[in-house]
Protein backbone atom coordinates (compact mmCIF):
# COMPACT_ATOMS: atom_id res chain seq x y z
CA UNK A 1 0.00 0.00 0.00
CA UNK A 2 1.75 3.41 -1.11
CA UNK A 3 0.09 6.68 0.57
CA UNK A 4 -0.47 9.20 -1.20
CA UNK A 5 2.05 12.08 -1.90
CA UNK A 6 1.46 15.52 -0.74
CA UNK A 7 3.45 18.46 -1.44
CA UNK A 8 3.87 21.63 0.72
CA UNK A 9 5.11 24.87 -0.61
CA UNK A 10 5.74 27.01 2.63
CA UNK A 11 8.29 28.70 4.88
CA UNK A 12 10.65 26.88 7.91
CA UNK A 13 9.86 27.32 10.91
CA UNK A 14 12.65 26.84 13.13
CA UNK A 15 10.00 26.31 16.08
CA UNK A 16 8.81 23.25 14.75
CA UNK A 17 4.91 24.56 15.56
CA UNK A 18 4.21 26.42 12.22
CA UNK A 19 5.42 26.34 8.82
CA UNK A 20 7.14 23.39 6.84
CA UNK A 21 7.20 21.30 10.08
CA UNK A 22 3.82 21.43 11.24
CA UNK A 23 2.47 20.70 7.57
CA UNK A 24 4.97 17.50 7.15
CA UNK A 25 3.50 16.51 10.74
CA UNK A 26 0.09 17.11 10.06
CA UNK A 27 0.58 15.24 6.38
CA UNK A 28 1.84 12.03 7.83
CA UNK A 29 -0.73 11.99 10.73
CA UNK A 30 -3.27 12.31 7.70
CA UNK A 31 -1.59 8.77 6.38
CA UNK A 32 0.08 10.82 3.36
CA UNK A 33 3.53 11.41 2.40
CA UNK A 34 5.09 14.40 2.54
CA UNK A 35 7.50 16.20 0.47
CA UNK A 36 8.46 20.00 0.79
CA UNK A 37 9.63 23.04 -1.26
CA UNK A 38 11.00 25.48 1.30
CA UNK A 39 10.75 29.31 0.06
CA UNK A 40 11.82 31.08 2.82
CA UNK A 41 13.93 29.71 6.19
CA UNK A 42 12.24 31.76 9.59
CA UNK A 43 14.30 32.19 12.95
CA UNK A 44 11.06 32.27 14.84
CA UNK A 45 9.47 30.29 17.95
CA UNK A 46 5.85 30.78 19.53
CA UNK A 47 6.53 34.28 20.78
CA UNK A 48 7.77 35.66 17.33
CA UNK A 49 9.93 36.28 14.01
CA UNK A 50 13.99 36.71 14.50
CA UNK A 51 14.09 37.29 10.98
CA UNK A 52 13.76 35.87 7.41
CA UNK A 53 15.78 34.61 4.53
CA UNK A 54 13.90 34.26 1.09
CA UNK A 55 15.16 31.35 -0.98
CA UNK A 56 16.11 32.55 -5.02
CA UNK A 57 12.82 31.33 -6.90
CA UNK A 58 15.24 29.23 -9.22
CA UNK A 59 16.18 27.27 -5.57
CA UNK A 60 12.37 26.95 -4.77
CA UNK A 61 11.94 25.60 -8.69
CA UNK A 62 14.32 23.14 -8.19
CA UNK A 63 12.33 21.87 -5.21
CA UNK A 64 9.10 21.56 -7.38
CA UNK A 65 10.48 20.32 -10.01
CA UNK A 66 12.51 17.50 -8.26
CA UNK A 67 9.39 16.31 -6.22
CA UNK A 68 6.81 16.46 -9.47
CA UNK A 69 9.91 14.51 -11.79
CA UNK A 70 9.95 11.49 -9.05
CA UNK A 71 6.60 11.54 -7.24
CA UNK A 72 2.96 10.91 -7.98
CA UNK A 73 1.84 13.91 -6.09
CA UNK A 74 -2.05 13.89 -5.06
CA UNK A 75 -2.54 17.05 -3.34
CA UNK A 76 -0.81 20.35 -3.22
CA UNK A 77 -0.89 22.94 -0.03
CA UNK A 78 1.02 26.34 -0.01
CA UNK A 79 1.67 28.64 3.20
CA UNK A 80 4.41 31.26 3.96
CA UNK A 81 4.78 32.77 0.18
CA UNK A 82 6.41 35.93 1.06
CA UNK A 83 6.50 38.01 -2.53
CA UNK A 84 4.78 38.33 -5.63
CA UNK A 85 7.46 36.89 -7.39
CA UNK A 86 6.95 33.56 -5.17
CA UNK A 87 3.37 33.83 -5.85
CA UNK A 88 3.44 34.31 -9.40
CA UNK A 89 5.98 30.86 -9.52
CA UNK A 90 3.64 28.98 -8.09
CA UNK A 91 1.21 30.29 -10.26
CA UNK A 92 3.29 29.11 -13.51
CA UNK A 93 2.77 25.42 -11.88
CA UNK A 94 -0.47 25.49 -10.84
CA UNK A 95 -1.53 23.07 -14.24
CA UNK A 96 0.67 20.48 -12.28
CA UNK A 97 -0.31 21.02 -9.00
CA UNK A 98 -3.43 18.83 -8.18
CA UNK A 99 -6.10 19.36 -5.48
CA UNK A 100 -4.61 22.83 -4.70
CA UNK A 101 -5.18 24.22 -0.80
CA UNK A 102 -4.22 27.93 -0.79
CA UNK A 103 -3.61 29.09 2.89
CA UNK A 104 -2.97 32.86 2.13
CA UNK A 105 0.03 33.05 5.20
CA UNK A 106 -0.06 37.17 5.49
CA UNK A 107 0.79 37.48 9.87
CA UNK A 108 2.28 34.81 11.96
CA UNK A 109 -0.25 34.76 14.98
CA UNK A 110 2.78 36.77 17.13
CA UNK A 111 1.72 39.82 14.63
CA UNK A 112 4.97 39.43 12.78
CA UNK A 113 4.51 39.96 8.59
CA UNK A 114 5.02 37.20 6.55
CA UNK A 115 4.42 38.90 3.37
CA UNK A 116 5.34 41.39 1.65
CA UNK A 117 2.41 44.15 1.00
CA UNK A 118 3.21 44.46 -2.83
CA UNK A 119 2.06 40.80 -2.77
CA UNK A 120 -1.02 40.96 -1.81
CA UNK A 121 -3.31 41.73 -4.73
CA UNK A 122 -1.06 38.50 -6.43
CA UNK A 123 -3.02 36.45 -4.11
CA UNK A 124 -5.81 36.69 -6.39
CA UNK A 125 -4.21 34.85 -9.31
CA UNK A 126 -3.29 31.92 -6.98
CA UNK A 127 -7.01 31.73 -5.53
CA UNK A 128 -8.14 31.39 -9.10
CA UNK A 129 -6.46 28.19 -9.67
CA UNK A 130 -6.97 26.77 -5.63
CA UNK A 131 -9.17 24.04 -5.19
CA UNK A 132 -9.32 25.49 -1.68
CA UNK A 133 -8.36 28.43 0.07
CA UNK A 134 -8.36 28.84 4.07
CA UNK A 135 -8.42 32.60 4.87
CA UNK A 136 -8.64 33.66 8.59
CA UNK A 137 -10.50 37.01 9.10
CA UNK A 138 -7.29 38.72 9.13
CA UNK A 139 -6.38 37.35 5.62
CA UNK A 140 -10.48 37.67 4.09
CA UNK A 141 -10.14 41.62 4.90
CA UNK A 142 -6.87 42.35 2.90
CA UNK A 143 -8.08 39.54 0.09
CA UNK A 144 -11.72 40.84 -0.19
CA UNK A 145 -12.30 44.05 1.36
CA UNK A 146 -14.34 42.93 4.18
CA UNK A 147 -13.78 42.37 7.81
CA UNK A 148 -15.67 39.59 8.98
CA UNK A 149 -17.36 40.11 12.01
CA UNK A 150 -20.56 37.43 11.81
CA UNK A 151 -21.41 34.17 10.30
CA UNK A 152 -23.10 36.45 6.64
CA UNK A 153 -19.91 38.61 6.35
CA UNK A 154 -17.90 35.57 6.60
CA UNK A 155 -20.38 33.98 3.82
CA UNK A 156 -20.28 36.85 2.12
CA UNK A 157 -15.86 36.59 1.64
CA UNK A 158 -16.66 32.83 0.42
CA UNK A 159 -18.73 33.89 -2.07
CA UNK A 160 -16.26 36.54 -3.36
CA UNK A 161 -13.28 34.37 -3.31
CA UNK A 162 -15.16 31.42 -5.52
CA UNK A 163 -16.04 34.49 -7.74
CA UNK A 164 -12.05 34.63 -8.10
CA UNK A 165 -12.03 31.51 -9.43
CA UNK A 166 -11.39 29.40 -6.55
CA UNK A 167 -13.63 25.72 -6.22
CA UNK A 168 -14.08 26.52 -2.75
CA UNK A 169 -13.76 28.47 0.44
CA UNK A 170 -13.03 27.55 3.99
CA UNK A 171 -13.32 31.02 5.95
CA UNK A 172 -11.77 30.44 9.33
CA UNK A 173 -14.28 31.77 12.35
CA UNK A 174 -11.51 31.61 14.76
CA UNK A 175 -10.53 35.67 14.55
CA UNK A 176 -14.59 36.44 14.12
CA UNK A 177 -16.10 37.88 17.37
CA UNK A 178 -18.21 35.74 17.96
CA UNK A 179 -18.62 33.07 20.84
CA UNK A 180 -18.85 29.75 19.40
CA UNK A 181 -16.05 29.19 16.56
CA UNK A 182 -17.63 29.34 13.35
CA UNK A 183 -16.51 28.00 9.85
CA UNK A 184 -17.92 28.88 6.92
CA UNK A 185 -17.16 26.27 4.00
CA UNK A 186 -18.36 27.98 0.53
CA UNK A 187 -18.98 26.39 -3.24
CA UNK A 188 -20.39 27.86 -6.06
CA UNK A 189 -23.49 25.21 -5.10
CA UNK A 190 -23.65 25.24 -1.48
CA UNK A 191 -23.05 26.58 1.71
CA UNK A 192 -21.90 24.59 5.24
CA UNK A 193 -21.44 25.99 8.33
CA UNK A 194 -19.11 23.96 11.13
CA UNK A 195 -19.11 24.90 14.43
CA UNK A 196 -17.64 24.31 17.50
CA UNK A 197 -16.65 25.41 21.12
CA UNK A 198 -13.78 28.12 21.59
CA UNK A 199 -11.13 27.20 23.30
CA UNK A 200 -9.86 29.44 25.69
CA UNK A 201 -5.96 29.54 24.86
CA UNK A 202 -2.88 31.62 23.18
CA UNK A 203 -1.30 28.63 22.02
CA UNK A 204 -2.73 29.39 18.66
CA UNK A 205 0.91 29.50 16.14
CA UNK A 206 0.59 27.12 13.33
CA UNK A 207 -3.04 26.29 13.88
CA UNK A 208 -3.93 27.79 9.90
CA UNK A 209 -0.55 25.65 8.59
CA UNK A 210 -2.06 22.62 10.48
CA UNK A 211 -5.58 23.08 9.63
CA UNK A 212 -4.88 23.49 5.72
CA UNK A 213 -2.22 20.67 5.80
């Protein structure tokens, strides 16, 4: 029995709780396989970002292109990005990149940037070839103009983000002010609302990484 291969396209996290590390965790706890394309290696922990170093995009090609040349990759997911120019390479691949889960990674949860602000309206071209994209609240306000604050707004950035082009929406309820944690899940048929109790804690870095892994 071979399990199937799943790629992640994300930063390191030297921390081990967010990033490349939690994705490869969550992957194999999932019963996949995981292979990684690093684009950017993070001196951070849970409290915050040291600092950065970008991978050159023909170093973060060479990690595509060595996992789609030997594996039978099922699934794609992609998380720290960092620049346009990162976006717009994954964008170039995205005919080879199955079953793609776009996590736009825009703040850590310490408030530390992740990307840079230049980048953001590049998101859009990504979405439009995601099978899936998890925004937070944080992320749905810079991606779609509104600040989700209730179970319709965050209906309301699904809707917009499958008009981009994605397949579907997960909007994350775990930023919305709200008491119970609420999920919004949107397609261009349906609508599906999870949710479930909050839980009272700060020990919240890497929770999008793992949730989209």
């Amino acid at each position: 029995v071979s399990p199937p291969v799943v790629l992640t396209i994300a930063g390191s996290d030297s921390g081990g709780g967010a990033g490349i590390q939690a994705d490869l965790k969550t992957i194999e706890a999932g019963g996949a396989f995981g292979t990684s394309a690093i684009t950017s290696v993070t001196a951070q922990n849970t409290q915050g970002v040291r600092g950065s170093h970008l991978l050159p995009i023909e170093d973060i090609e060479a990690q595509i292109d060595a996992v789609l040349e030997d594996f039978d990759v099922a699934a794609v997911k992609t998380g720290m990005l960092a620049t346009a120019d990162v976006i717009e390479t994954v964008v170039d691949y995205a005919d080879r990149l199955p079953n793609l889960v776009v996590d736009p990674v825009m703040v850590a949860a310490s408030g530390d940037r992740l990307l840079e602000p230049d980048a953001e309206e590049v998101y859009e071209e990504l979405i439009a070839e995601s099978t899936l994209v998890t925004p937070n609240a944080d992320e749905a306000a810079v991606l779609t103009g509104i600040n989700p604050e209730n179970e319709g707004e965050a209906r309301e950035v699904g809707e917009q983000l499958v008009e981009l082009g994605a397949d579907a929406a997960l909007v994350k309820g775990g930023h919305i002010p709200i008491p119970e944690v609420t999920d919004v899940l949107v397609t261009a048929d349906d609508v599906t609302t999870i949710r479930h109790p909050r839980v009272e804690t700060n020990a919240t870095h890497g929770s999008g990484c793992t949730l989209s892994s």
